[in-house]
ModelCIF file with pLDDT and N, C-alpha, C, O atoms, coordinates in Angstrom:
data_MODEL
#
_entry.id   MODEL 
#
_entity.id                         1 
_entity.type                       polymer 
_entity.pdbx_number_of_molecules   1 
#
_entity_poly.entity_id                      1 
_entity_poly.type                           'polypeptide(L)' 
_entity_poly.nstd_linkage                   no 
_entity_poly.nstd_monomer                   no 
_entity_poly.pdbx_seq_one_letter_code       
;(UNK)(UNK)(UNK)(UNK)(UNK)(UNK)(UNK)(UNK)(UNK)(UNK)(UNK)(UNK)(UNK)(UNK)(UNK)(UNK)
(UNK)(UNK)(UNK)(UNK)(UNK)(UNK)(UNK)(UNK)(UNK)(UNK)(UNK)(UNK)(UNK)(UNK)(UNK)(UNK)
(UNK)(UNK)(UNK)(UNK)(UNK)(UNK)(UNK)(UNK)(UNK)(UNK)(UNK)(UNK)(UNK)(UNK)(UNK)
;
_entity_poly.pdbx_seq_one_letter_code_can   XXXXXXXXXXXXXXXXXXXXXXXXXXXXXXXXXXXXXXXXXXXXXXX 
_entity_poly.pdbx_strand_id                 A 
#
loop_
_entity_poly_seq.entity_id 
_entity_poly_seq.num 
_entity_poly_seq.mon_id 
_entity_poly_seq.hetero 
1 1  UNK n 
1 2  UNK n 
1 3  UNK n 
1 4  UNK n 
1 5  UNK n 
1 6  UNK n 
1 7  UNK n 
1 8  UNK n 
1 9  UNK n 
1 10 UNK n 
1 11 UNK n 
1 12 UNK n 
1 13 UNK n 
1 14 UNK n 
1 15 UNK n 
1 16 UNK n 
1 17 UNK n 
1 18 UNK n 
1 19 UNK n 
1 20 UNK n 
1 21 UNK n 
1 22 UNK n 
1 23 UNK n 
1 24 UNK n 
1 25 UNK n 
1 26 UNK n 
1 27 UNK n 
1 28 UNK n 
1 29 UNK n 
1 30 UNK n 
1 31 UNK n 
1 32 UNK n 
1 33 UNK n 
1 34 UNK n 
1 35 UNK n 
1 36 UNK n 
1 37 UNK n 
1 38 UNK n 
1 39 UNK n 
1 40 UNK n 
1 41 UNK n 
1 42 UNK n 
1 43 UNK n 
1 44 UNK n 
1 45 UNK n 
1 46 UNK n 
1 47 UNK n 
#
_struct_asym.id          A 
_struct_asym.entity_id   1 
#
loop_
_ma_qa_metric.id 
_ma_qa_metric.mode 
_ma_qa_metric.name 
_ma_qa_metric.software_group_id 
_ma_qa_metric.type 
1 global pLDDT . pLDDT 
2 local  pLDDT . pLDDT 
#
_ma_qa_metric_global.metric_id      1 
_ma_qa_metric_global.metric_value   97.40 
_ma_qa_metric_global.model_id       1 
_ma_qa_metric_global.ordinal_id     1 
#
loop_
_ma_qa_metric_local.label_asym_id 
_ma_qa_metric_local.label_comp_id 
_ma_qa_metric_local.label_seq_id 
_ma_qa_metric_local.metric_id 
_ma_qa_metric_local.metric_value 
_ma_qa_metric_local.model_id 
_ma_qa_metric_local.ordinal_id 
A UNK 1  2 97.00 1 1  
A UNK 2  2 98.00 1 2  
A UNK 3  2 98.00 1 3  
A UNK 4  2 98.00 1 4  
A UNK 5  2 97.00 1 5  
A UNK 6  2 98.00 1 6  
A UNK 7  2 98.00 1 7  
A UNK 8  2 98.00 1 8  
A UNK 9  2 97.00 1 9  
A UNK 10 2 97.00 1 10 
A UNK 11 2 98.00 1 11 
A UNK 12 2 98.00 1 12 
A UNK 13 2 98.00 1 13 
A UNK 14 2 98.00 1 14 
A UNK 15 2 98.00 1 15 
A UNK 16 2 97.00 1 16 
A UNK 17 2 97.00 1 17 
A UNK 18 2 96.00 1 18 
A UNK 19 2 97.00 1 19 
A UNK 20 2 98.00 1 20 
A UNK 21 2 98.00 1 21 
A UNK 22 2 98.00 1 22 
A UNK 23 2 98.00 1 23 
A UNK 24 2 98.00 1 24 
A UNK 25 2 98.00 1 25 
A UNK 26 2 98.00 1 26 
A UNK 27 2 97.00 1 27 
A UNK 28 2 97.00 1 28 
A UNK 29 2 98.00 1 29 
A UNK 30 2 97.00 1 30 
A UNK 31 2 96.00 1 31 
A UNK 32 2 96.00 1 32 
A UNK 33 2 93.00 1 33 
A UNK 34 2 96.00 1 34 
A UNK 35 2 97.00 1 35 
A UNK 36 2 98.00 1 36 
A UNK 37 2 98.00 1 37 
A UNK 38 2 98.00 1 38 
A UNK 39 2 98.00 1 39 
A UNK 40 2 98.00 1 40 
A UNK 41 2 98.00 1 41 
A UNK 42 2 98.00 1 42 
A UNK 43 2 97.00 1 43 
A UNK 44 2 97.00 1 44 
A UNK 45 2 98.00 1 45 
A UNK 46 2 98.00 1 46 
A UNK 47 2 96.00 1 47 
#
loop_
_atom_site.group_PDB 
_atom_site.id 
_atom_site.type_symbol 
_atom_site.label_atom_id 
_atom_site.label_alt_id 
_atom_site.label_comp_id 
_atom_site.label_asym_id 
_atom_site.label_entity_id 
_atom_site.label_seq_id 
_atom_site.pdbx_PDB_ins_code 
_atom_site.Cartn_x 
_atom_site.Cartn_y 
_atom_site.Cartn_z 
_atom_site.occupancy 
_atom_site.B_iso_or_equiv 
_atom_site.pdbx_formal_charge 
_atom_site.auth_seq_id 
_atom_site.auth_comp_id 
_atom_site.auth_asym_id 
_atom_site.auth_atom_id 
_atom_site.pdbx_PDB_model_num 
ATOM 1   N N  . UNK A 1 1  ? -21.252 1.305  -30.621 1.00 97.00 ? 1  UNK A N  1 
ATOM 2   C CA . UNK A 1 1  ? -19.831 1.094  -30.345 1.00 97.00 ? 1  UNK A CA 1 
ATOM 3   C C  . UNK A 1 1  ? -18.994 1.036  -31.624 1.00 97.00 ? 1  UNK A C  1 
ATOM 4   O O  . UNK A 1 1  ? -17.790 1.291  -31.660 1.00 97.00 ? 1  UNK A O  1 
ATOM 5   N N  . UNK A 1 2  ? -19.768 0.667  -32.700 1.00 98.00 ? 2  UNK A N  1 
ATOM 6   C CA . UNK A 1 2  ? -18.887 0.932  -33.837 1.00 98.00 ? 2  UNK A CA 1 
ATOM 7   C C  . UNK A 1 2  ? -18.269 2.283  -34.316 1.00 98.00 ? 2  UNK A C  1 
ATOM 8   O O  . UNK A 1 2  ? -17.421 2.262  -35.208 1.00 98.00 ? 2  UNK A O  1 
ATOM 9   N N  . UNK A 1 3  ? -18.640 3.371  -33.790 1.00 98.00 ? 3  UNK A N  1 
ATOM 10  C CA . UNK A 1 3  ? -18.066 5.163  -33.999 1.00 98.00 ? 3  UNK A CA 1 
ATOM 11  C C  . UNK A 1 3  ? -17.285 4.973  -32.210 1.00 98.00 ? 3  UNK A C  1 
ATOM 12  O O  . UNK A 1 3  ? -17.836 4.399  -31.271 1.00 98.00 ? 3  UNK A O  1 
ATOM 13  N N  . UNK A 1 4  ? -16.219 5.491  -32.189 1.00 98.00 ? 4  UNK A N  1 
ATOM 14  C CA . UNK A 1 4  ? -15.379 5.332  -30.973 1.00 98.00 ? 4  UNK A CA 1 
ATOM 15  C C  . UNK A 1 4  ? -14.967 6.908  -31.312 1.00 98.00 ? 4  UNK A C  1 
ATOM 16  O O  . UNK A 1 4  ? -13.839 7.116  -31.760 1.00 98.00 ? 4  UNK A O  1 
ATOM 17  N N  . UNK A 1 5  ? -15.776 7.887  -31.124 1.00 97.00 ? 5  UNK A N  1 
ATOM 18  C CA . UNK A 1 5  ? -15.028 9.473  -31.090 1.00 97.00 ? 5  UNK A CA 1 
ATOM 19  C C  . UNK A 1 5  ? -14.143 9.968  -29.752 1.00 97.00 ? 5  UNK A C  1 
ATOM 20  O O  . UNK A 1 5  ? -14.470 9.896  -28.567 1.00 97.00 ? 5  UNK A O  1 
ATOM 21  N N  . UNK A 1 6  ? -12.754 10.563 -30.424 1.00 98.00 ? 6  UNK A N  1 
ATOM 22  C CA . UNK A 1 6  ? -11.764 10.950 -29.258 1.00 98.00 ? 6  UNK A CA 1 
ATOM 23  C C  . UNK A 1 6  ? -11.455 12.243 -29.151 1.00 98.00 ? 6  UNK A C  1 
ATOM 24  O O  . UNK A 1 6  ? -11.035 12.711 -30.209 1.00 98.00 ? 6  UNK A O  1 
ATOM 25  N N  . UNK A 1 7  ? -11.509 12.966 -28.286 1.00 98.00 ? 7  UNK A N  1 
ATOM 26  C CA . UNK A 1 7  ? -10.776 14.645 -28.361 1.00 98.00 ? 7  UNK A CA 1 
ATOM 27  C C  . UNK A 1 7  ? -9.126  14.144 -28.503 1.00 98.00 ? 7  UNK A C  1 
ATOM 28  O O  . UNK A 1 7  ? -8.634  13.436 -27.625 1.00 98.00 ? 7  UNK A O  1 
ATOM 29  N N  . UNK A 1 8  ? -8.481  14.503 -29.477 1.00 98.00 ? 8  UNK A N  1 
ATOM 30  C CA . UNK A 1 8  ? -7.363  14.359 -29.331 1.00 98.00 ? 8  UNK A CA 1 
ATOM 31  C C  . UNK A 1 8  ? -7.066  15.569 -30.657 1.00 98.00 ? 8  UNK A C  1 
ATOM 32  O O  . UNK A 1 8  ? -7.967  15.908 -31.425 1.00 98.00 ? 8  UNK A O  1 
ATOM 33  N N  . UNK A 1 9  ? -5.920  16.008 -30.721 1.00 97.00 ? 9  UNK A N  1 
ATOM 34  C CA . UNK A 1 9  ? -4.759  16.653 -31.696 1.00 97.00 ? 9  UNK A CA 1 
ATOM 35  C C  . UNK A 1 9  ? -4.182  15.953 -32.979 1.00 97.00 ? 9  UNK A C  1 
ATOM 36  O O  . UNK A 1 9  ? -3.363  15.049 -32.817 1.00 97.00 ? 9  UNK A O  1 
ATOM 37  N N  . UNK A 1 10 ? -4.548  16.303 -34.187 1.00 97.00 ? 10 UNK A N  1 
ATOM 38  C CA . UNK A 1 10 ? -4.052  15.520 -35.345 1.00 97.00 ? 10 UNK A CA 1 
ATOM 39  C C  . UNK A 1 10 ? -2.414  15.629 -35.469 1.00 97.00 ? 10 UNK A C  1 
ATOM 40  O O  . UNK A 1 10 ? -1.706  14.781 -36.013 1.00 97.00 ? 10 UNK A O  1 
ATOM 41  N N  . UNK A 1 11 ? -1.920  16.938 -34.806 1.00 98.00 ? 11 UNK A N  1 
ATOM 42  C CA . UNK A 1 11 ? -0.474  16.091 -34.458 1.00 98.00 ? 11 UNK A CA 1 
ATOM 43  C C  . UNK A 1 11 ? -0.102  15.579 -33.534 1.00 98.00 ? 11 UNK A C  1 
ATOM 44  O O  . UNK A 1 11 ? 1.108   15.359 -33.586 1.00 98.00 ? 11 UNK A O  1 
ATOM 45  N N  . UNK A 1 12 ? -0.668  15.199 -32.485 1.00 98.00 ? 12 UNK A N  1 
ATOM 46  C CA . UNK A 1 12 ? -0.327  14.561 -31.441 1.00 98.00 ? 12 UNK A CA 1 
ATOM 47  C C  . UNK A 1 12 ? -1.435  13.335 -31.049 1.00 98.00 ? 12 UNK A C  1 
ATOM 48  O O  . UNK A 1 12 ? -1.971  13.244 -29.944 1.00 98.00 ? 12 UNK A O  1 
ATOM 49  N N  . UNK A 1 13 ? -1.637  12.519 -32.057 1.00 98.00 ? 13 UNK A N  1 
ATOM 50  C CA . UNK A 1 13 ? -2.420  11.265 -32.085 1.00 98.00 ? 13 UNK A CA 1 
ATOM 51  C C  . UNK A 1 13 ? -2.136  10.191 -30.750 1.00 98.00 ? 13 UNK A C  1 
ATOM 52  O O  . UNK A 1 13 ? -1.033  9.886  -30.296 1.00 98.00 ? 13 UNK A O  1 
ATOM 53  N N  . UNK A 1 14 ? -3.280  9.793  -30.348 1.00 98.00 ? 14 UNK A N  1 
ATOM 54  C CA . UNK A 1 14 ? -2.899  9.060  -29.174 1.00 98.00 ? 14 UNK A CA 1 
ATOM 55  C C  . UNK A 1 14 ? -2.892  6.935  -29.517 1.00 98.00 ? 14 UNK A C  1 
ATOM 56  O O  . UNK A 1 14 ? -3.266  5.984  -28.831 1.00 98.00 ? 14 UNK A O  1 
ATOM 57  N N  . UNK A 1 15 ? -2.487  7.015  -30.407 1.00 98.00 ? 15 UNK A N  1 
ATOM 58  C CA . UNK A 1 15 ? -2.106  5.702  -30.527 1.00 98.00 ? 15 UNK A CA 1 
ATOM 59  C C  . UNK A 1 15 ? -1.039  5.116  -31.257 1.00 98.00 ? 15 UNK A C  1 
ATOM 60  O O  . UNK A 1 15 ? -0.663  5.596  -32.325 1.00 98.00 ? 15 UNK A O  1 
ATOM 61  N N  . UNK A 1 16 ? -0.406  3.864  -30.623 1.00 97.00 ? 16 UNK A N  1 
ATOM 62  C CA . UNK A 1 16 ? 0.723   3.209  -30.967 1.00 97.00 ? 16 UNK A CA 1 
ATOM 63  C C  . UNK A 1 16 ? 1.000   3.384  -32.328 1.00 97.00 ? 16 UNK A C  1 
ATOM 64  O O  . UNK A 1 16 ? 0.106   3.586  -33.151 1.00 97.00 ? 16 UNK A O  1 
ATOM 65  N N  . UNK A 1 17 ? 2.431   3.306  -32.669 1.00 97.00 ? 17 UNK A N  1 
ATOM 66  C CA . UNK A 1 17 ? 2.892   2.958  -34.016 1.00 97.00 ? 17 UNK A CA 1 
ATOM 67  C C  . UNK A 1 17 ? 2.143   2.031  -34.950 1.00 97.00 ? 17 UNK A C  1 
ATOM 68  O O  . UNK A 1 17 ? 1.568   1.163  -34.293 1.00 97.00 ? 17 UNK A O  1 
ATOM 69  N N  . UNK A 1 18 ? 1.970   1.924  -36.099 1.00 96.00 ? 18 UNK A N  1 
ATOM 70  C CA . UNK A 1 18 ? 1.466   0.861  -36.782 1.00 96.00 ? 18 UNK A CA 1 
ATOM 71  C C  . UNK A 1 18 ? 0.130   0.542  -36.440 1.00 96.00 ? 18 UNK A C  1 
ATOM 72  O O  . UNK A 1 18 ? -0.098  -0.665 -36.511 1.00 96.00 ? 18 UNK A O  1 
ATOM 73  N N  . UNK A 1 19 ? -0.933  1.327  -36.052 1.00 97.00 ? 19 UNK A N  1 
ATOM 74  C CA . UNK A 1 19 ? -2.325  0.684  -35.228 1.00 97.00 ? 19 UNK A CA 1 
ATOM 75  C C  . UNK A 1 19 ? -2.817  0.625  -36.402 1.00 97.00 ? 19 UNK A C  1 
ATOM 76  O O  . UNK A 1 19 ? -3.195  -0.546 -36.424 1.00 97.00 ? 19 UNK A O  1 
ATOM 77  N N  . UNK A 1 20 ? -3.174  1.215  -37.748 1.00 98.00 ? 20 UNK A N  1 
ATOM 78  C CA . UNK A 1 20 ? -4.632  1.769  -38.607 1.00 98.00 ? 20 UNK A CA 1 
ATOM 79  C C  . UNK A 1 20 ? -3.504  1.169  -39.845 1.00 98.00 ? 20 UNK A C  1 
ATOM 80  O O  . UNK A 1 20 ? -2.307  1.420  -39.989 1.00 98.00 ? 20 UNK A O  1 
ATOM 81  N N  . UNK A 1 21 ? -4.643  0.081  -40.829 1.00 98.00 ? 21 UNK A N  1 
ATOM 82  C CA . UNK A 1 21 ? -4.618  -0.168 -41.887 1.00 98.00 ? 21 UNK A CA 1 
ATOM 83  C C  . UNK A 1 21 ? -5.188  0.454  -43.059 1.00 98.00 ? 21 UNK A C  1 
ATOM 84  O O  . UNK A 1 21 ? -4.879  0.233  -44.230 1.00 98.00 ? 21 UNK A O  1 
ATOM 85  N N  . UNK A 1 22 ? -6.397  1.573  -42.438 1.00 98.00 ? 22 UNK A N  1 
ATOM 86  C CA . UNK A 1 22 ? -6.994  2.689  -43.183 1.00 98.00 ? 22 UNK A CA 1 
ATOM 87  C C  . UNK A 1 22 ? -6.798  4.100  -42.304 1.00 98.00 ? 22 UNK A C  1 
ATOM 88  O O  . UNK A 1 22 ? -6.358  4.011  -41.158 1.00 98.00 ? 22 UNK A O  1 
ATOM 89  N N  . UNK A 1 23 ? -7.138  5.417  -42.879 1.00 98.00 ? 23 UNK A N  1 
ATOM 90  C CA . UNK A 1 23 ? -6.806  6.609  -42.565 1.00 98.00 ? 23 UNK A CA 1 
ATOM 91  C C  . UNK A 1 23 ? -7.459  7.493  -43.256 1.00 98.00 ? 23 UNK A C  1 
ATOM 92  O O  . UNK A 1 23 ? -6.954  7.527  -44.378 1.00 98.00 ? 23 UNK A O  1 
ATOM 93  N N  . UNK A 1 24 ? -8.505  8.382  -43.148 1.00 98.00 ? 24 UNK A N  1 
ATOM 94  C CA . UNK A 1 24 ? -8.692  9.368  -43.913 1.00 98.00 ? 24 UNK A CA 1 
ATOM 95  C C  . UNK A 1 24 ? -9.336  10.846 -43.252 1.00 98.00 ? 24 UNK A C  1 
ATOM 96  O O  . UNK A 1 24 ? -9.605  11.047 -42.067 1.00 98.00 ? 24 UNK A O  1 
ATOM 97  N N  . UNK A 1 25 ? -9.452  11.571 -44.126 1.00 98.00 ? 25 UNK A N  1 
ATOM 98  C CA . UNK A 1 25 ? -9.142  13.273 -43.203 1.00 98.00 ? 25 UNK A CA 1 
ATOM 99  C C  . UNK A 1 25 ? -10.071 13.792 -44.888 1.00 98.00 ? 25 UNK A C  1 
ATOM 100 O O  . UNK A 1 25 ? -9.564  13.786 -46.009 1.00 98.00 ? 25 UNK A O  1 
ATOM 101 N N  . UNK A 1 26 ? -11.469 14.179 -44.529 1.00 98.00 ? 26 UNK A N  1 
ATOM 102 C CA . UNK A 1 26 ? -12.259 15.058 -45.414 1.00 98.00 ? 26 UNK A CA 1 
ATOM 103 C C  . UNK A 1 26 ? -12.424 16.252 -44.877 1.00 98.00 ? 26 UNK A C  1 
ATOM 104 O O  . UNK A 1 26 ? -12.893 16.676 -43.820 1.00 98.00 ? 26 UNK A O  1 
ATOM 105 N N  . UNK A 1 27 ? -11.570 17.061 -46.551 1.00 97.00 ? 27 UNK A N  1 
ATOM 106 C CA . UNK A 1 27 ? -12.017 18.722 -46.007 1.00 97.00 ? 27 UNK A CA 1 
ATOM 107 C C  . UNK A 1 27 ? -11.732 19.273 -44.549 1.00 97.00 ? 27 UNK A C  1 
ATOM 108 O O  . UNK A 1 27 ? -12.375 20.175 -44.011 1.00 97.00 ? 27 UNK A O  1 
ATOM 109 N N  . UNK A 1 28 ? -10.510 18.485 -43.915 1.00 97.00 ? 28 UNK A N  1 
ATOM 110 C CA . UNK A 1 28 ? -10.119 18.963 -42.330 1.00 97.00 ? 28 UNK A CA 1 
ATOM 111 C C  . UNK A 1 28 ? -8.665  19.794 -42.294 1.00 97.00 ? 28 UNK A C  1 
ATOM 112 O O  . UNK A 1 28 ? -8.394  20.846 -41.715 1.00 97.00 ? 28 UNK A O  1 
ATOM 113 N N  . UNK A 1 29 ? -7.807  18.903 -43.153 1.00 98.00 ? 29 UNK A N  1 
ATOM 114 C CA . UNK A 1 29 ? -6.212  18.798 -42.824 1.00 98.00 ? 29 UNK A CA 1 
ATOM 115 C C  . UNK A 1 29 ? -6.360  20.417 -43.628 1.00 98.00 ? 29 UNK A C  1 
ATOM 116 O O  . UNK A 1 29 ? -7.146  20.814 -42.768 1.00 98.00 ? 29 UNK A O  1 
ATOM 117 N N  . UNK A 1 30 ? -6.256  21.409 -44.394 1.00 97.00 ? 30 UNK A N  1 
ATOM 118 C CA . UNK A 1 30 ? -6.587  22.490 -44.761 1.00 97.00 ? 30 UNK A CA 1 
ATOM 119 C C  . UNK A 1 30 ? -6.749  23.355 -43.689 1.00 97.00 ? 30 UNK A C  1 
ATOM 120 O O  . UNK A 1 30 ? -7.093  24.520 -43.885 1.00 97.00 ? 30 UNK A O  1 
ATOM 121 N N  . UNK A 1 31 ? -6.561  22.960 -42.691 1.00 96.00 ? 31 UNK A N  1 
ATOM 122 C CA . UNK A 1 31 ? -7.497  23.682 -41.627 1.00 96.00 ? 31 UNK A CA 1 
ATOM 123 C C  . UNK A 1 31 ? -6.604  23.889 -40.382 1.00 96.00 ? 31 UNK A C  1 
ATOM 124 O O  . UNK A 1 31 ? -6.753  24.858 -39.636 1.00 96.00 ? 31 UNK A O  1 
ATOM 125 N N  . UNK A 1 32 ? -5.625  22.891 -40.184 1.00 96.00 ? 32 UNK A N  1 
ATOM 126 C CA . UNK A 1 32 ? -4.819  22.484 -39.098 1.00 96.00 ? 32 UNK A CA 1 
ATOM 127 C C  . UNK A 1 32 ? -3.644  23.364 -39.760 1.00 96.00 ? 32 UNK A C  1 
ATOM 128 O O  . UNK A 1 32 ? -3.187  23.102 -40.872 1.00 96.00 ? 32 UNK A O  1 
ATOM 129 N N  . UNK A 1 33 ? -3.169  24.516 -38.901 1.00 93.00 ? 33 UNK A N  1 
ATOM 130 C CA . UNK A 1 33 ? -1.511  25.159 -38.955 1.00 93.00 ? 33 UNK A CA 1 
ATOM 131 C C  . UNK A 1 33 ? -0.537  24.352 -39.198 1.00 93.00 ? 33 UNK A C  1 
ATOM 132 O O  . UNK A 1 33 ? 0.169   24.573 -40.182 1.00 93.00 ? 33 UNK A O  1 
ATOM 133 N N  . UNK A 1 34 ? -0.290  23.282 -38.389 1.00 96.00 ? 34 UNK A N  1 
ATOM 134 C CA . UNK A 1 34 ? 1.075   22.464 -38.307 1.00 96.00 ? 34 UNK A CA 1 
ATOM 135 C C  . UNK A 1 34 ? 0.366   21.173 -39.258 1.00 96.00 ? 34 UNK A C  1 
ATOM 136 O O  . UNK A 1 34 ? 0.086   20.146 -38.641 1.00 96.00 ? 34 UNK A O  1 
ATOM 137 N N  . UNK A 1 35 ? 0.128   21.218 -40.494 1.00 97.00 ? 35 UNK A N  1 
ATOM 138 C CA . UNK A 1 35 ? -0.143  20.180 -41.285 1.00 97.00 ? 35 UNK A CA 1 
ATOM 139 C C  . UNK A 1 35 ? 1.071   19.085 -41.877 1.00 97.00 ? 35 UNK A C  1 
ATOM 140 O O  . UNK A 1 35 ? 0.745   18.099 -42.537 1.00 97.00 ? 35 UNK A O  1 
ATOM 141 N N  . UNK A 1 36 ? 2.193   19.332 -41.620 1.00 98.00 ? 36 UNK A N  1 
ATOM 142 C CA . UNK A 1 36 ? 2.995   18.564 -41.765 1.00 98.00 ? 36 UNK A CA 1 
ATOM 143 C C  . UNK A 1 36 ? 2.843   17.562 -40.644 1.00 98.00 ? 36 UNK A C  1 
ATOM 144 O O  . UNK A 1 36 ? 2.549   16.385 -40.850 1.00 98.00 ? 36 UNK A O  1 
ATOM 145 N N  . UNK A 1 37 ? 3.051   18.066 -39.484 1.00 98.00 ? 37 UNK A N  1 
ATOM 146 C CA . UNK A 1 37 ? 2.999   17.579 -38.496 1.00 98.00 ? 37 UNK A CA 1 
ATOM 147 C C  . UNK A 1 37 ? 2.107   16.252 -38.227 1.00 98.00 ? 37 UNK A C  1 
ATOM 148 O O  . UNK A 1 37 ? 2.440   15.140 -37.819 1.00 98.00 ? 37 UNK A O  1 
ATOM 149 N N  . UNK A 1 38 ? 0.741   16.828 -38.642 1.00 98.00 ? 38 UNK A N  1 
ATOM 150 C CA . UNK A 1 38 ? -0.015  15.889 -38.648 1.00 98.00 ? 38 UNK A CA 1 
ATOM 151 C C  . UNK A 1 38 ? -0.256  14.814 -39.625 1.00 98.00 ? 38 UNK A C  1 
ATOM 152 O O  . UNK A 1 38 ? -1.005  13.850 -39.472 1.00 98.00 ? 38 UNK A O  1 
ATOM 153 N N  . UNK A 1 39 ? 0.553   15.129 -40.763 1.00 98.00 ? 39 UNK A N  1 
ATOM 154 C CA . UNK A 1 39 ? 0.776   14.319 -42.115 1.00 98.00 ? 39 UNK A CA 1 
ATOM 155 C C  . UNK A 1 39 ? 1.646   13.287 -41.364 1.00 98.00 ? 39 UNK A C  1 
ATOM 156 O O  . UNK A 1 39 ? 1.112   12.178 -41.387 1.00 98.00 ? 39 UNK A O  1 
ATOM 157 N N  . UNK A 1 40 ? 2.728   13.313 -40.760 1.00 98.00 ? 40 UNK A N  1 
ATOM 158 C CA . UNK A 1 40 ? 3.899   12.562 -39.925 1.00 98.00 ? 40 UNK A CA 1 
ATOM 159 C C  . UNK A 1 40 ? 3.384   11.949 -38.812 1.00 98.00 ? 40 UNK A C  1 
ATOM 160 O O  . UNK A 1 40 ? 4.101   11.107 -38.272 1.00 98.00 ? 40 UNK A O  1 
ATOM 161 N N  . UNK A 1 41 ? 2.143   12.214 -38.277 1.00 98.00 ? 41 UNK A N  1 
ATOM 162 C CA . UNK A 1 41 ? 1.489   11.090 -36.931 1.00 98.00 ? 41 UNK A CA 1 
ATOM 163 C C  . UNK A 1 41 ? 0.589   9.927  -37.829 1.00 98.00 ? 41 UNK A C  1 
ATOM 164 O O  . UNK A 1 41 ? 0.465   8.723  -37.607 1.00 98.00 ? 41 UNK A O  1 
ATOM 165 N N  . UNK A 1 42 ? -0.044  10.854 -39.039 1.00 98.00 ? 42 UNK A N  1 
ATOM 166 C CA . UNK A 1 42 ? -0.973  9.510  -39.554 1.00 98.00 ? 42 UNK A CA 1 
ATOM 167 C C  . UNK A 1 42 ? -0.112  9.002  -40.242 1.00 98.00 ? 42 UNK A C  1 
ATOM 168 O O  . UNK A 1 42 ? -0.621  7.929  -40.570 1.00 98.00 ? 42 UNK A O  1 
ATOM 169 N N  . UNK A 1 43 ? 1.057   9.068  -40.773 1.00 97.00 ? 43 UNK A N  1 
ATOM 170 C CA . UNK A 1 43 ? 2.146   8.046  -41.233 1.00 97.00 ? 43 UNK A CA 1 
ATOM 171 C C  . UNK A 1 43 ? 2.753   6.927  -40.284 1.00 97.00 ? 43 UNK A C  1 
ATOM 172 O O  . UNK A 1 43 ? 3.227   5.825  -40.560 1.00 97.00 ? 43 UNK A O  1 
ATOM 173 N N  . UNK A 1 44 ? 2.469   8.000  -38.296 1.00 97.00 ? 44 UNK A N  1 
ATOM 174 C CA . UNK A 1 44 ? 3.238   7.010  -37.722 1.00 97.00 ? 44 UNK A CA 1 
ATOM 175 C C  . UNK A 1 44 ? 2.308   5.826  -37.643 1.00 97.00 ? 44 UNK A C  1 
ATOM 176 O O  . UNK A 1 44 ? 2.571   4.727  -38.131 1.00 97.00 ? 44 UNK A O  1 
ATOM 177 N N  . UNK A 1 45 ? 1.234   6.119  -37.011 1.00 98.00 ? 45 UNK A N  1 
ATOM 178 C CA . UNK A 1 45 ? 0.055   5.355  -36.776 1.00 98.00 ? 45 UNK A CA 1 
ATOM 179 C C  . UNK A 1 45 ? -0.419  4.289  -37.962 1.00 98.00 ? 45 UNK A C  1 
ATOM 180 O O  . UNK A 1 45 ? -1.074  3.273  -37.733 1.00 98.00 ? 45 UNK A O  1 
ATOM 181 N N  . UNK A 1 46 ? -0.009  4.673  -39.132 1.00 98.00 ? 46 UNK A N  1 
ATOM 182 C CA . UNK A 1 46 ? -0.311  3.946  -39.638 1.00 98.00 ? 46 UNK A CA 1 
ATOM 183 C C  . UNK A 1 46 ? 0.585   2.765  -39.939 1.00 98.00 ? 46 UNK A C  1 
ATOM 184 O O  . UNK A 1 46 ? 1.756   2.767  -39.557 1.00 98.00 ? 46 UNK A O  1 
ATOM 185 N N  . UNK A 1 47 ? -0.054  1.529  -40.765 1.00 96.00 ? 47 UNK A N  1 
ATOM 186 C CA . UNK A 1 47 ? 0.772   0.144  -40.608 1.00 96.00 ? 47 UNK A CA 1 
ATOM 187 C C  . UNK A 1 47 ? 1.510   0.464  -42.140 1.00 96.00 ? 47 UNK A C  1 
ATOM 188 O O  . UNK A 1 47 ? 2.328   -0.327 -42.608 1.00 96.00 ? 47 UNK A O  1 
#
């Protein structure tokens, strides 16, 4: 239970504002078209 894996969209993250005090993305974000996009959800998500 400590690994909790989700199908979800790095721009369209499925959790509240402010949830994650850590965040990180190896060798992925390179990869995603709309990388801004997803730069702006782990900003929202994050605290």
């Amino acid at each position: 239970s400590r690994i909790m894996p989700v199908v979800a969209d790095a721009t369209a993250l499925p959790f509240r504002d402010g949830t994650f005090v850590r965040v990180t993305s190896v060798s992925a974000l390179e990869h995603v078209p709309d990388d801004t996009s997803a730069a702006r959800e782990i900003g929202r998500v994050a605290q």
